[in-house]
C-alpha atoms as a PDB file:
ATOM      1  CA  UNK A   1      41.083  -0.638  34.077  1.00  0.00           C
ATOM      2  CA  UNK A   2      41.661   0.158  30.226  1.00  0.00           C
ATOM      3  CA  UNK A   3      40.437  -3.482  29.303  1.00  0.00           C
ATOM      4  CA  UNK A   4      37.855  -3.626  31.780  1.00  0.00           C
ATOM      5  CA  UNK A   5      36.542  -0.533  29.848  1.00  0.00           C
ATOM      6  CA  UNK A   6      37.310  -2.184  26.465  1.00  0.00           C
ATOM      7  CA  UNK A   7      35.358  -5.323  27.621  1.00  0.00           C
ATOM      8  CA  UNK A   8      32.332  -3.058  28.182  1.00  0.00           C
ATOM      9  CA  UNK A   9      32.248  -1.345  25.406  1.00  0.00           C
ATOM     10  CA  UNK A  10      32.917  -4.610  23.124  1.00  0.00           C
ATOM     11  CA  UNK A  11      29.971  -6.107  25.243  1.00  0.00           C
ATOM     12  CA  UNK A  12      27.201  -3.371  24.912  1.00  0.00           C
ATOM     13  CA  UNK A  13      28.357  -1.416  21.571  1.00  0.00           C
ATOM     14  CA  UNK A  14      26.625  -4.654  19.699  1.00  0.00           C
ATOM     15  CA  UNK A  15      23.636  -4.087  22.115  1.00  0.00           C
ATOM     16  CA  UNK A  16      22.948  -0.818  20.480  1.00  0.00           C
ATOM     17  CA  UNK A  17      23.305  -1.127  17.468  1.00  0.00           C
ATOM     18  CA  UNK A  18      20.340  -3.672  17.746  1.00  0.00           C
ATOM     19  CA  UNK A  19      18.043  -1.573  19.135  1.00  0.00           C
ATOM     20  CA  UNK A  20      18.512   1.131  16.368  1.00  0.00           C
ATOM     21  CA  UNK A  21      17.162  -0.870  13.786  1.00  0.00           C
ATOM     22  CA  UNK A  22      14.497  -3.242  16.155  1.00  0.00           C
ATOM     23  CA  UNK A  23      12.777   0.261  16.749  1.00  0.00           C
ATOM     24  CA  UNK A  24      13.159   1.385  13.292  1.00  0.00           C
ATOM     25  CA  UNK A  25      11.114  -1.646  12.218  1.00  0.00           C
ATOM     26  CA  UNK A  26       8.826  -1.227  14.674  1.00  0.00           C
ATOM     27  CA  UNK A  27       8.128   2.105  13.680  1.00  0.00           C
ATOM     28  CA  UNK A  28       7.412   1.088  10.087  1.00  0.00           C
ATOM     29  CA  UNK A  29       5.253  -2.055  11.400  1.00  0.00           C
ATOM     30  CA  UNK A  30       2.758   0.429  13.255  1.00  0.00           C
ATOM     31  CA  UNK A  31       2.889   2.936  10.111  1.00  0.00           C
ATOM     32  CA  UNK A  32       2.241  -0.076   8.113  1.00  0.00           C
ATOM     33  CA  UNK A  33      -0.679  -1.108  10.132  1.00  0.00           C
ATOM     34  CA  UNK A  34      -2.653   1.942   9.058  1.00  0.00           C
ATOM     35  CA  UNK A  35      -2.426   1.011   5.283  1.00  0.00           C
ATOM     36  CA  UNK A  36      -0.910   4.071   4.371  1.00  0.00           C
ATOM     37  CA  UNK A  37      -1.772   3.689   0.653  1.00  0.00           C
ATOM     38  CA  UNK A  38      -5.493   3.674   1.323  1.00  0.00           C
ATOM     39  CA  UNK A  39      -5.196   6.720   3.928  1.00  0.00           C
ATOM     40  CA  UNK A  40      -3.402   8.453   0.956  1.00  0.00           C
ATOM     41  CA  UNK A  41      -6.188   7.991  -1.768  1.00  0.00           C
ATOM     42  CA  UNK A  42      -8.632   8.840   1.113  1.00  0.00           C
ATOM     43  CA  UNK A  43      -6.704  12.214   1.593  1.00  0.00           C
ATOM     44  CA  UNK A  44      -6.851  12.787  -1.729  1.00  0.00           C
ATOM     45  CA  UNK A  45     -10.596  14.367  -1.994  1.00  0.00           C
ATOM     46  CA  UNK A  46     -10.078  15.755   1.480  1.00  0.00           C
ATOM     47  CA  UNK A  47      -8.442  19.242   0.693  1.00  0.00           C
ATOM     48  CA  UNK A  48     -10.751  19.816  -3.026  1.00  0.00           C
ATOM     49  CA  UNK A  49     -13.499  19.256  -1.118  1.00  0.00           C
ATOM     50  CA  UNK A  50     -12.440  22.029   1.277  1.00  0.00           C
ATOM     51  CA  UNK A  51     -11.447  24.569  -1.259  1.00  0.00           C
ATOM     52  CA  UNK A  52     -15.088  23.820  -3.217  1.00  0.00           C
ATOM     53  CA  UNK A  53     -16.622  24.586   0.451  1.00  0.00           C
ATOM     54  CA  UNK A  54     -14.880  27.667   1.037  1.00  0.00           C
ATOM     55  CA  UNK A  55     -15.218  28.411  -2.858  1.00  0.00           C
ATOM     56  CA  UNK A  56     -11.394  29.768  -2.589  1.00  0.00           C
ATOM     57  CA  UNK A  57      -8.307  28.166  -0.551  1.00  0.00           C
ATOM     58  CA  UNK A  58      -9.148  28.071   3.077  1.00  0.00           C
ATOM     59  CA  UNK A  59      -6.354  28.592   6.190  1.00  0.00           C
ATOM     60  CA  UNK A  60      -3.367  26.835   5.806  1.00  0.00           C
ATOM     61  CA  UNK A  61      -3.692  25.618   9.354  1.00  0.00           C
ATOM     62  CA  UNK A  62      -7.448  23.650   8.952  1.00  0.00           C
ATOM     63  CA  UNK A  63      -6.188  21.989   6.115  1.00  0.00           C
ATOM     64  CA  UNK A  64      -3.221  20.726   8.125  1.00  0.00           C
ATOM     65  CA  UNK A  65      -5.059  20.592  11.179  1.00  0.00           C
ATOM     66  CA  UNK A  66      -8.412  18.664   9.015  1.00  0.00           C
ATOM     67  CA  UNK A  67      -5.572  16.347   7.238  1.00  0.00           C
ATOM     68  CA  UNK A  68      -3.928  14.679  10.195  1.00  0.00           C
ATOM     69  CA  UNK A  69      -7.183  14.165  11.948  1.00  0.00           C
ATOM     70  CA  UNK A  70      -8.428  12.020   9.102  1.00  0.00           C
ATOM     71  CA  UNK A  71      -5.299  10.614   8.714  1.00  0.00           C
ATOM     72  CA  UNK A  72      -5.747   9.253  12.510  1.00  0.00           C
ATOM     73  CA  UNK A  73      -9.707   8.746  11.541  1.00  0.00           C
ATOM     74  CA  UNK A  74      -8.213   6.318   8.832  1.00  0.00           C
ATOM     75  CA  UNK A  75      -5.510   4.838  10.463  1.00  0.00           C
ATOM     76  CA  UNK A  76      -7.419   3.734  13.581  1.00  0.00           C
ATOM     77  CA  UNK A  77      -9.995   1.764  11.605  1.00  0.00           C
ATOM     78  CA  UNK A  78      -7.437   0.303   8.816  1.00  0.00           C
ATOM     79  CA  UNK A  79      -5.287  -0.930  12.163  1.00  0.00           C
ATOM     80  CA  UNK A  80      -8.801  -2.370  13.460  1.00  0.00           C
ATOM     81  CA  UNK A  81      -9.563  -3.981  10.518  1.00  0.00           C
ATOM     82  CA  UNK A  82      -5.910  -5.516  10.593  1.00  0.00           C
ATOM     83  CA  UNK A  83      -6.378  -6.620  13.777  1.00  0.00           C
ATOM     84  CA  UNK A  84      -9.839  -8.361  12.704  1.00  0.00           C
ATOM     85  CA  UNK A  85      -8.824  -9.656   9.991  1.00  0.00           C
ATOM     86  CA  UNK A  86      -5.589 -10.924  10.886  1.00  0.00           C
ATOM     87  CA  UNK A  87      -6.586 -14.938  10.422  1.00  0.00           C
ATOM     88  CA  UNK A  88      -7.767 -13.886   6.812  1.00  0.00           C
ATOM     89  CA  UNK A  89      -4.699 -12.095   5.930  1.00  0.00           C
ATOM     90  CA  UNK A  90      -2.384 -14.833   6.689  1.00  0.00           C
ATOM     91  CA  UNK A  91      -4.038 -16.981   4.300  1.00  0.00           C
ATOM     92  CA  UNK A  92      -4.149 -14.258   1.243  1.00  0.00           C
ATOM     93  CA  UNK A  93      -0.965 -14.663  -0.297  1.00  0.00           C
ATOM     94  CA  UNK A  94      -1.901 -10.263  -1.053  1.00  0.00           C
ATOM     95  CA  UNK A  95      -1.874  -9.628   2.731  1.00  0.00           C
ATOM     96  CA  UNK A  96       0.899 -11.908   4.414  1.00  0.00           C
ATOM     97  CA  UNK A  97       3.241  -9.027   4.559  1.00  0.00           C
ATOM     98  CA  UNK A  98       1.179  -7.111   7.130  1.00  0.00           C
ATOM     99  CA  UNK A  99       2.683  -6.757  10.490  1.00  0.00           C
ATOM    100  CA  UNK A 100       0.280  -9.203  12.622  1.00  0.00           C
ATOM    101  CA  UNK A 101       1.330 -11.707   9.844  1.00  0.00           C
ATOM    102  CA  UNK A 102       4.702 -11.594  10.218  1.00  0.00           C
ATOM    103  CA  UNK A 103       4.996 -11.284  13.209  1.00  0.00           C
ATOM    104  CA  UNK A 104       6.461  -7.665  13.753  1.00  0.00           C
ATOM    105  CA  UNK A 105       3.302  -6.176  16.211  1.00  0.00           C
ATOM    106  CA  UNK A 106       1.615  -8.218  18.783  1.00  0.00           C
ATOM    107  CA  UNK A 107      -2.328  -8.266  18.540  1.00  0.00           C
ATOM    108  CA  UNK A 108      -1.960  -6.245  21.765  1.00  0.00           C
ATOM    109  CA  UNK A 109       0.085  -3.891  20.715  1.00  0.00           C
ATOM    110  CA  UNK A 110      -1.986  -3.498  17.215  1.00  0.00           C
ATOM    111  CA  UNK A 111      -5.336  -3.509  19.543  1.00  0.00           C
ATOM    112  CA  UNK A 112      -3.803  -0.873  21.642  1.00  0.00           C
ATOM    113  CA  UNK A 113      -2.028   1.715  18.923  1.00  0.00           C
ATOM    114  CA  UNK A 114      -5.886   1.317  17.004  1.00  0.00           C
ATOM    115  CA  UNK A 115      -7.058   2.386  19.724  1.00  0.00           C
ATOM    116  CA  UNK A 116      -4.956   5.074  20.545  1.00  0.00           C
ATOM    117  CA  UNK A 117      -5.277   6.499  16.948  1.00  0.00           C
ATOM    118  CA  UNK A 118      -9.066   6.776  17.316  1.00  0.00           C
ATOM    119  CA  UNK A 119      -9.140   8.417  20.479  1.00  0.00           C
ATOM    120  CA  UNK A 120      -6.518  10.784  19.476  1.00  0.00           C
ATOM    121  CA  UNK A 121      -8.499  11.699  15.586  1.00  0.00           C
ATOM    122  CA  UNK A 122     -11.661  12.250  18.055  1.00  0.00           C
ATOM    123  CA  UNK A 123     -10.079  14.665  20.414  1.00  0.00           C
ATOM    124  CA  UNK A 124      -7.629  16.211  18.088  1.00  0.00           C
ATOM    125  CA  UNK A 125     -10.110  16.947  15.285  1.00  0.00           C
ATOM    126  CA  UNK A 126     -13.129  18.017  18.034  1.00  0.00           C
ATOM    127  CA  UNK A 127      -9.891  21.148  19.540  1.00  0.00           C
ATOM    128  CA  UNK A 128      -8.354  21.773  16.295  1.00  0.00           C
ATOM    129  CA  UNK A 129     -11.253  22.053  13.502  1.00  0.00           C
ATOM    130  CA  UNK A 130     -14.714  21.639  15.161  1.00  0.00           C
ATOM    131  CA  UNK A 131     -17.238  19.089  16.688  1.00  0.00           C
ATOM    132  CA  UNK A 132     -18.733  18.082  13.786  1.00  0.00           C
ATOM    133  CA  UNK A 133     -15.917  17.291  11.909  1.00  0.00           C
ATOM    134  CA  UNK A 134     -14.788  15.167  15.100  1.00  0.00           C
ATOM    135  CA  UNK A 135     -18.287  13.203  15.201  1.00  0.00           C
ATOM    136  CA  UNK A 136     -18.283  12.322  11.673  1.00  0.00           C
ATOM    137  CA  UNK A 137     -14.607  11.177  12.196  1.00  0.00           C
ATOM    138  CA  UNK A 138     -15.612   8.609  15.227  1.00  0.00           C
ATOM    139  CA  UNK A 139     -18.736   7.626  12.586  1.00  0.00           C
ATOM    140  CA  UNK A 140     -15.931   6.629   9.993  1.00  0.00           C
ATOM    141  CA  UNK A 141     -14.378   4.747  12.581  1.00  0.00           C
ATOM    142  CA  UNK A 142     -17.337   2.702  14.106  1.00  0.00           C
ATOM    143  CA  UNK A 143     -18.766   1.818  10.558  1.00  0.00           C
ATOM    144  CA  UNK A 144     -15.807   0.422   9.236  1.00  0.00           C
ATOM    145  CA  UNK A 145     -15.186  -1.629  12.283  1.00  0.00           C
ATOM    146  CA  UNK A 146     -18.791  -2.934  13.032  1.00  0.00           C
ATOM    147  CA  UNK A 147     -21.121  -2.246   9.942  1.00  0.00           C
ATOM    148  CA  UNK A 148     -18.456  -3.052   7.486  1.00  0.00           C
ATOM    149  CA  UNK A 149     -15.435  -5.383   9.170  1.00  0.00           C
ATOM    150  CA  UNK A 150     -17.038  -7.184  11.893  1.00  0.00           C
ATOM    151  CA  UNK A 151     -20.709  -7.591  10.043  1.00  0.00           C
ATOM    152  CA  UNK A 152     -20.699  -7.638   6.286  1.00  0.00           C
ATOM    153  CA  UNK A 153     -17.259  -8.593   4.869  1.00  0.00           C
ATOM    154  CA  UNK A 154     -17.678 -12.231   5.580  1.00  0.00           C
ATOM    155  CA  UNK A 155     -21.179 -12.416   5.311  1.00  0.00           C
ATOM    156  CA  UNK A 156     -22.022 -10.972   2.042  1.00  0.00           C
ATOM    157  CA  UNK A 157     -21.090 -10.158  -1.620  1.00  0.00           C
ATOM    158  CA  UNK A 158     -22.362  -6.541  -0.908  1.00  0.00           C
ATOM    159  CA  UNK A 159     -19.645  -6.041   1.529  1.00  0.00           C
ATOM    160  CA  UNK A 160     -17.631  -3.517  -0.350  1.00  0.00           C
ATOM    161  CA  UNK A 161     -20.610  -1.737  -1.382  1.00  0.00           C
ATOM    162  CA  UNK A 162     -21.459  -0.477   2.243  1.00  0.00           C
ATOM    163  CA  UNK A 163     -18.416  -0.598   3.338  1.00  0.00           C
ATOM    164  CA  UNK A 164     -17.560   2.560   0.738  1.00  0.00           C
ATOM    165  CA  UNK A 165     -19.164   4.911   2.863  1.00  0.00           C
ATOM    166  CA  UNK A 166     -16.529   4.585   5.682  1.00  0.00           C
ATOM    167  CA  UNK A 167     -13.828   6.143   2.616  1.00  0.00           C
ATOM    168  CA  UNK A 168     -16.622   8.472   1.760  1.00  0.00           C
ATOM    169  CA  UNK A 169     -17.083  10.132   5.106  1.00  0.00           C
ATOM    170  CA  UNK A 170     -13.679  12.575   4.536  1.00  0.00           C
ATOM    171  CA  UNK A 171     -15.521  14.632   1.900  1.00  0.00           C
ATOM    172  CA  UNK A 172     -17.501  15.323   4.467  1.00  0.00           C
ATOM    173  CA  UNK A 173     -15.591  15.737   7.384  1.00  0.00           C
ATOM    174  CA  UNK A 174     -13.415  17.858   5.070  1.00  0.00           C
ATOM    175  CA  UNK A 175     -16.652  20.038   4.212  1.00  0.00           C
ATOM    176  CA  UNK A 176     -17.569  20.168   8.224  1.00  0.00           C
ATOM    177  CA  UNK A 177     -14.202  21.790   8.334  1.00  0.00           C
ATOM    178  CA  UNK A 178     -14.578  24.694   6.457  1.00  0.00           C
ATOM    179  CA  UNK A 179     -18.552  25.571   7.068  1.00  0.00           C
ATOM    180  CA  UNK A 180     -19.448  23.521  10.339  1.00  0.00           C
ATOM    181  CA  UNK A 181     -22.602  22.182   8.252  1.00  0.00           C
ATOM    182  CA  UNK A 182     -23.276  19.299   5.649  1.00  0.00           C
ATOM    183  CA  UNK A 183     -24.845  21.131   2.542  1.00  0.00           C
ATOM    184  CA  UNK A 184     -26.080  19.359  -0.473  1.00  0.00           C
ATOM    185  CA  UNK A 185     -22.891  19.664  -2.376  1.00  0.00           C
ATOM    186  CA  UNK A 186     -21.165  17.542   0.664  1.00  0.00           C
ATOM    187  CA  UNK A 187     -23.664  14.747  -0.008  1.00  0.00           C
ATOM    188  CA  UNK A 188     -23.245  14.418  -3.309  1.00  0.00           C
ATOM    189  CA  UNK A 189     -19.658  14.343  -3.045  1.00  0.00           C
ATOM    190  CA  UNK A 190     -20.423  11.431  -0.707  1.00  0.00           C
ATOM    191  CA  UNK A 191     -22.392  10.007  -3.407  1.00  0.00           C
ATOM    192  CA  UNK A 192     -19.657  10.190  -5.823  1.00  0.00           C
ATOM    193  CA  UNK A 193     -16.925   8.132  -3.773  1.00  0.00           C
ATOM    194  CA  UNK A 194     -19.776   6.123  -2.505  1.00  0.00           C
ATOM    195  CA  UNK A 195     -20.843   4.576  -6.339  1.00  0.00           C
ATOM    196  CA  UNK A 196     -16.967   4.807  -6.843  1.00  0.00           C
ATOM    197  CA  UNK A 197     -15.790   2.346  -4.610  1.00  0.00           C
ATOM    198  CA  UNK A 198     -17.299  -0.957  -6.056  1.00  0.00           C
ATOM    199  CA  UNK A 199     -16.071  -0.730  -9.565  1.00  0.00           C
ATOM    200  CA  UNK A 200     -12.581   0.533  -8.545  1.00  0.00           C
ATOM    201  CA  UNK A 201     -12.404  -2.836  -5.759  1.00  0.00           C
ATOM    202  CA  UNK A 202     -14.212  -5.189  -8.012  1.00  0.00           C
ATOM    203  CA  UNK A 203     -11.315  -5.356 -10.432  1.00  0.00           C
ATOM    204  CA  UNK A 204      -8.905  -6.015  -7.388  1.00  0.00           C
ATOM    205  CA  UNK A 205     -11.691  -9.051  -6.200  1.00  0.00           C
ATOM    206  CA  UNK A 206     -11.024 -10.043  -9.831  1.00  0.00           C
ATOM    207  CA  UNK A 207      -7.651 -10.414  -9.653  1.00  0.00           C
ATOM    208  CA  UNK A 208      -7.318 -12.008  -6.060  1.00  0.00           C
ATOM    209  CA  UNK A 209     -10.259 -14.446  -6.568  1.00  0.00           C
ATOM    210  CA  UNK A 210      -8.434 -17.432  -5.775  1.00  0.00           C
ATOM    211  CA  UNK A 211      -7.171 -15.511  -2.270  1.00  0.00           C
ATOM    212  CA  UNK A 212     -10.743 -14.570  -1.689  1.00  0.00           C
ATOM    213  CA  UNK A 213     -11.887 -18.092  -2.460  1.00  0.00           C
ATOM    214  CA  UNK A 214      -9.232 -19.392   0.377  1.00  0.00           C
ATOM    215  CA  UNK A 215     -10.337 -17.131   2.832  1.00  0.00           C
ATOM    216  CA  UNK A 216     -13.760 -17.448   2.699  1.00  0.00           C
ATOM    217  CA  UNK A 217     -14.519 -14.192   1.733  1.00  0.00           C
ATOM    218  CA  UNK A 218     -17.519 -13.999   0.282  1.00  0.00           C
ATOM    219  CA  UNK A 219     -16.733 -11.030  -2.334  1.00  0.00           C
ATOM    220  CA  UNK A 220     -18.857 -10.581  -5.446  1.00  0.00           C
ATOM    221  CA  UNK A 221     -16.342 -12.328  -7.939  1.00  0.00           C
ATOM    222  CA  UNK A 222     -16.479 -15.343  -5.620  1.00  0.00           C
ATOM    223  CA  UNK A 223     -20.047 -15.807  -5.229  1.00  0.00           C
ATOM    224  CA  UNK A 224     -21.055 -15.005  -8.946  1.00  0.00           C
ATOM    225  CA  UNK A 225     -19.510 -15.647 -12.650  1.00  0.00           C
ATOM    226  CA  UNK A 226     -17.321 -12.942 -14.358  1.00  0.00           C
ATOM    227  CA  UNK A 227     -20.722 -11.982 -16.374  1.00  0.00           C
ATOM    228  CA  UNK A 228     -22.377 -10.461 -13.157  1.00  0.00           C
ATOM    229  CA  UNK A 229     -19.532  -8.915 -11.935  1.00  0.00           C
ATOM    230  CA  UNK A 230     -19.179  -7.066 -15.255  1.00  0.00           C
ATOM    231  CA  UNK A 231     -22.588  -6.603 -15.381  1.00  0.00           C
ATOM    232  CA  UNK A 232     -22.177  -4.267 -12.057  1.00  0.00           C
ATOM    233  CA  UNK A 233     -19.633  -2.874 -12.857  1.00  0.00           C
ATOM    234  CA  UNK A 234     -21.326  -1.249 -15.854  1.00  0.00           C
ATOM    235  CA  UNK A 235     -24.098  -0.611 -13.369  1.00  0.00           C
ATOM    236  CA  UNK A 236     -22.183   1.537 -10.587  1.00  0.00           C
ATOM    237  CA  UNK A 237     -19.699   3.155 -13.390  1.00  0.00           C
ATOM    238  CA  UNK A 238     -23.034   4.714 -15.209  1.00  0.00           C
ATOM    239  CA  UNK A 239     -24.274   6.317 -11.485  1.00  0.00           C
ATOM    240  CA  UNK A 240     -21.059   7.226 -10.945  1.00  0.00           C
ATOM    241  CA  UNK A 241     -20.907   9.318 -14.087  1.00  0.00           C
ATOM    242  CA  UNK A 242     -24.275  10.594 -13.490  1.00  0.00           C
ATOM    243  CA  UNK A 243     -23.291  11.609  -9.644  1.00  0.00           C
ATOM    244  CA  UNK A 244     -20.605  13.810 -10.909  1.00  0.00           C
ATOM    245  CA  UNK A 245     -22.522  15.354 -13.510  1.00  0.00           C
ATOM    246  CA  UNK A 246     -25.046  15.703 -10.629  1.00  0.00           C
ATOM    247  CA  UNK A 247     -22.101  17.717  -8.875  1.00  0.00           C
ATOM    248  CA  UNK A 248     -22.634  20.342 -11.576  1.00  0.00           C
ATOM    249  CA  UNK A 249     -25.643  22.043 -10.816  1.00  0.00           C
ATOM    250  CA  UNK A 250     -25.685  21.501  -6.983  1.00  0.00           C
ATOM    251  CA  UNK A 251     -22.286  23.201  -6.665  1.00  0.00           C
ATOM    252  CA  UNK A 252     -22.053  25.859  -9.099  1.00  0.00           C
ATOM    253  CA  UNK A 253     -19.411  24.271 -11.279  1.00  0.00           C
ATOM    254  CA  UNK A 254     -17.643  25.794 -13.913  1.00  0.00           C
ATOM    255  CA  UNK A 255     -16.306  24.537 -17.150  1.00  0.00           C
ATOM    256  CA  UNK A 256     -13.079  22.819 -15.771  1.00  0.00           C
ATOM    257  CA  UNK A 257     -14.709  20.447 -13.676  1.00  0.00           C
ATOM    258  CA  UNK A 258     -17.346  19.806 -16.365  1.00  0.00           C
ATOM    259  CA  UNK A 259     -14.927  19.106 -19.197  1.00  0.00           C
ATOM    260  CA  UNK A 260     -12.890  16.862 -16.784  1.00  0.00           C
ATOM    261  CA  UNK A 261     -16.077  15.173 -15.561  1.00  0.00           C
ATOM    262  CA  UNK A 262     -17.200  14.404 -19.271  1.00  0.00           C
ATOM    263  CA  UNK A 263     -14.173  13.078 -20.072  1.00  0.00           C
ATOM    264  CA  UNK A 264     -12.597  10.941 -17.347  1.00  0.00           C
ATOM    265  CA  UNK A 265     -16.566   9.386 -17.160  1.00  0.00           C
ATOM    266  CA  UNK A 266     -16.090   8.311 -20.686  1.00  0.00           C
ATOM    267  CA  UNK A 267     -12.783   6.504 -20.248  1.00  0.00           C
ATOM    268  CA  UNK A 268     -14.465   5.165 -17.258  1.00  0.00           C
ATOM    269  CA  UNK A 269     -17.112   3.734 -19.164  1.00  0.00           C
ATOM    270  CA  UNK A 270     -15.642   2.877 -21.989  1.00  0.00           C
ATOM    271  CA  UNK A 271     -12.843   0.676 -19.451  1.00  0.00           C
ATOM    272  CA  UNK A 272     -16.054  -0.880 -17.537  1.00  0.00           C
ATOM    273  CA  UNK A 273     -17.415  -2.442 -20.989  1.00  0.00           C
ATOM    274  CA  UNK A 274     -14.005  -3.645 -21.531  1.00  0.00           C
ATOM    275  CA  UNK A 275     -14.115  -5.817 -18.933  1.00  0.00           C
ATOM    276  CA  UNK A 276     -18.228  -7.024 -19.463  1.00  0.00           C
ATOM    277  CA  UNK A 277     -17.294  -7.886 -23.127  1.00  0.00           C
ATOM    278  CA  UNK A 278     -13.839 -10.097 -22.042  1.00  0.00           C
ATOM    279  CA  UNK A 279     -16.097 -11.481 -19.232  1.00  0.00           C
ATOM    280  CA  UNK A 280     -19.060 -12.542 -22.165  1.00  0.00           C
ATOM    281  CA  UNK A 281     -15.511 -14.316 -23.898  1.00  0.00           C
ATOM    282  CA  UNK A 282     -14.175 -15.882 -21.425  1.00  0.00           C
ATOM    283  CA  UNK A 283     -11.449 -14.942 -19.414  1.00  0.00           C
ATOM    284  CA  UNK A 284     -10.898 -11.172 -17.745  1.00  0.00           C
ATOM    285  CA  UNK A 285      -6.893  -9.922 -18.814  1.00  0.00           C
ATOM    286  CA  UNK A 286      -5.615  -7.601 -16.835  1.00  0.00           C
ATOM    287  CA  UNK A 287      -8.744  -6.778 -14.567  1.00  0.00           C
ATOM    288  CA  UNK A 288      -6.406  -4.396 -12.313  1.00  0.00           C
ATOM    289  CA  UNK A 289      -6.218  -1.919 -15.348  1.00  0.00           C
ATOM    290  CA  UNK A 290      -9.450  -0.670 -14.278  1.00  0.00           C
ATOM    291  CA  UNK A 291      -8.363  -0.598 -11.042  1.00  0.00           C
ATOM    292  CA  UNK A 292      -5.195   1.065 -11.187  1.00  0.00           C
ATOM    293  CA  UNK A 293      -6.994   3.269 -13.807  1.00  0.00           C
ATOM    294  CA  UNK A 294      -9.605   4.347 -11.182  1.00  0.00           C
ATOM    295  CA  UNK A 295      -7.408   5.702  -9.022  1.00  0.00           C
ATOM    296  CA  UNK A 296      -5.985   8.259 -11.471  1.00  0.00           C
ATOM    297  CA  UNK A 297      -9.809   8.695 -12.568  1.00  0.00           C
ATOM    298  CA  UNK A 298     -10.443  10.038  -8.888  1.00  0.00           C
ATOM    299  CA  UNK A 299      -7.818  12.176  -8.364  1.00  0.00           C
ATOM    300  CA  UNK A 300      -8.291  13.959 -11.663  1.00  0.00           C
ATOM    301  CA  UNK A 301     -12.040  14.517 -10.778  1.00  0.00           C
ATOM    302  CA  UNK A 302     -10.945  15.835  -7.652  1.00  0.00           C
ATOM    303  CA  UNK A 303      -8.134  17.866  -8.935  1.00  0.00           C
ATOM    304  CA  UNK A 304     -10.656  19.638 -11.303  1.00  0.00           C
ATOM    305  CA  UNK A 305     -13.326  19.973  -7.998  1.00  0.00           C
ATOM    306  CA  UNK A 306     -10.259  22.553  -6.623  1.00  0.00           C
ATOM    307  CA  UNK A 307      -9.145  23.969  -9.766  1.00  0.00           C
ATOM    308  CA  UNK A 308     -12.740  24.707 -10.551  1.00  0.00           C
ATOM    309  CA  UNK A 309     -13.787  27.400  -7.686  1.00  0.00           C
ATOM    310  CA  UNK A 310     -10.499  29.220  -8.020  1.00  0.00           C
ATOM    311  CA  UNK A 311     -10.166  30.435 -11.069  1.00  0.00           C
ATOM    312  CA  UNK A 312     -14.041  31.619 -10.804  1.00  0.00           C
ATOM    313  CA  UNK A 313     -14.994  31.134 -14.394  1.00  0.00           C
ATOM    314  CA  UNK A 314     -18.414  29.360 -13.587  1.00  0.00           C
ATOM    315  CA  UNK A 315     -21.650  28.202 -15.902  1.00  0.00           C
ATOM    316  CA  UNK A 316     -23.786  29.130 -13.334  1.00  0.00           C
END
């Protein structure tokens, strides 16, 4: 009986100690799937944009609640857009690692757990936070599948362009949180991420041209010389400036936020002619400066846009 039991054991200890890991990596294939890096930046203006609504720090509980709804809002149309785009990934040496790639989620399973995520950033955000905040979720999620995925990203070099105002729709779900209304101050914060987006992807296009190229992809560094592209850049970096300067009188800001607006908008300028005077040259080095740069950029603005209303030491 004793080896009969020590035949089982050798037989089906191995078993388990499969599974463990097969699960582990399936986990961190669907967590994967939601781009967790762009959900993160996306986050990032989320809870400044609710303290500059409630013009002090709002309930612990609707920022949580507000957070992992447009966390789900984000990951449902990232894992849509991986789903989509799954041919085009395979062939972008900057993609391959994705989980539909590889290999480690079915398009079924991917379709489904997209699926899943939407329905549940709909529902959850409409009980915990409000209606509004739960429509302007499920708008988020049908633009970035059909406006920006399914219709423009392989059809035009203005892809990116529209397709920044999927990642601007959190300021204003986050401002629907607090006040249950879009004010002016939730547009322009719109605006901002909106005329923020193509300068800080247009670097990235830059330095994945060739992948672009191979894919068929039809992104602005593809379709026109490095002149034009620096050209736009310059273009979008000066109405971004102006948009958060715009911020100041709309919102009441104070001199925090104005200093740090002033100031990162230089750099950002200053970083955007970099690149239009290498592009005039020749060559582009190190494009992804800018776009690496950018990111800081942002959350610094948006660090300021919470710091600002709580310390109450306003122009206005």
């Amino acid at each position: 009986m004793s080896l009969d039991l020590n035949q089982i054991m050798t037989t089906t200890a191995p078993e388990i100690k499969r599974e463990r890991p097969n699960f582990a990596r399936k986990a961190k294939a669907y967590f994967e799937l939601t781009k967790p890096r762009v959900i993160e930046l996306l986050l990032v203006s989320t809870v400044p944009t609710m303290i500059l609504a409630q013009r002090g720090f709002p309930d612990i509980w609707l920022i949580l609640a507000t957070v992992i709804g447009g966390a789900f809002s984000a990951g449902s149309a990232n894992s849509f857009n991986c789903y989509i785009d799954a041919d085009i990934d395979k062939i972008m040496g900057r993609t391959k690692g994705r989980p539909l790639v590889t290999g480690e989620l079915t398009r079924r399973e991917a379709y489904r757990f997209a699926w899943g995520l939407g329905v549940l950033s709909v529902v959850w955000l409409a009980l915990m936070v409000n209606l509004l905040a739960a429509l302007l979720s499920l708008a988020a999620i049908l633009f970035y599948v059909f406006v920006y995925t399914l219709l423009l990203k392989r059809r035009t070099p203005q892809n990116i362009v529209w397709g920044g105002a999927a990642g601007s729709m959190p300021v204003l779900i986050g401002w629907a949180a607090v006040t249950n209304e879009l004010a002016p101050a939730a547009w322009v914060l719109f605006l901002i991420i909106f005329l923020w987006t193509p300068p800080h992807y247009w670097p990235l296009s830059l330095r994945y041209k060739q992948d672009y190229t191979d894919a068929g992809v039809p992104m602005l560094p593809v379709v026109r010389n490095n002149q034009t592209v620096g050209v736009q850049i310059i273009l979008y970096a000066w109405a971004l400036v102006a948009s958060t300067l715009l911020l100041i009188p709309v919102a009441s800001m104070g001199i925090i936020y104005t200093i740090t607006a002033l100031a990162t908008g230089t750099w950002f300028l200053v970083e955007s002619y970099r690149i239009y005077r290498q592009a005039i040259i020749g060559e582009i080095a190190n494009p992804m400066r800018l776009f690496h740069g950018s990111i800081s950029y942002l959350t610094l603005l948006f660090i300021a846009i919470a710091v600002d209303p709580l310390l109450y030491f306003n122009f206005f």
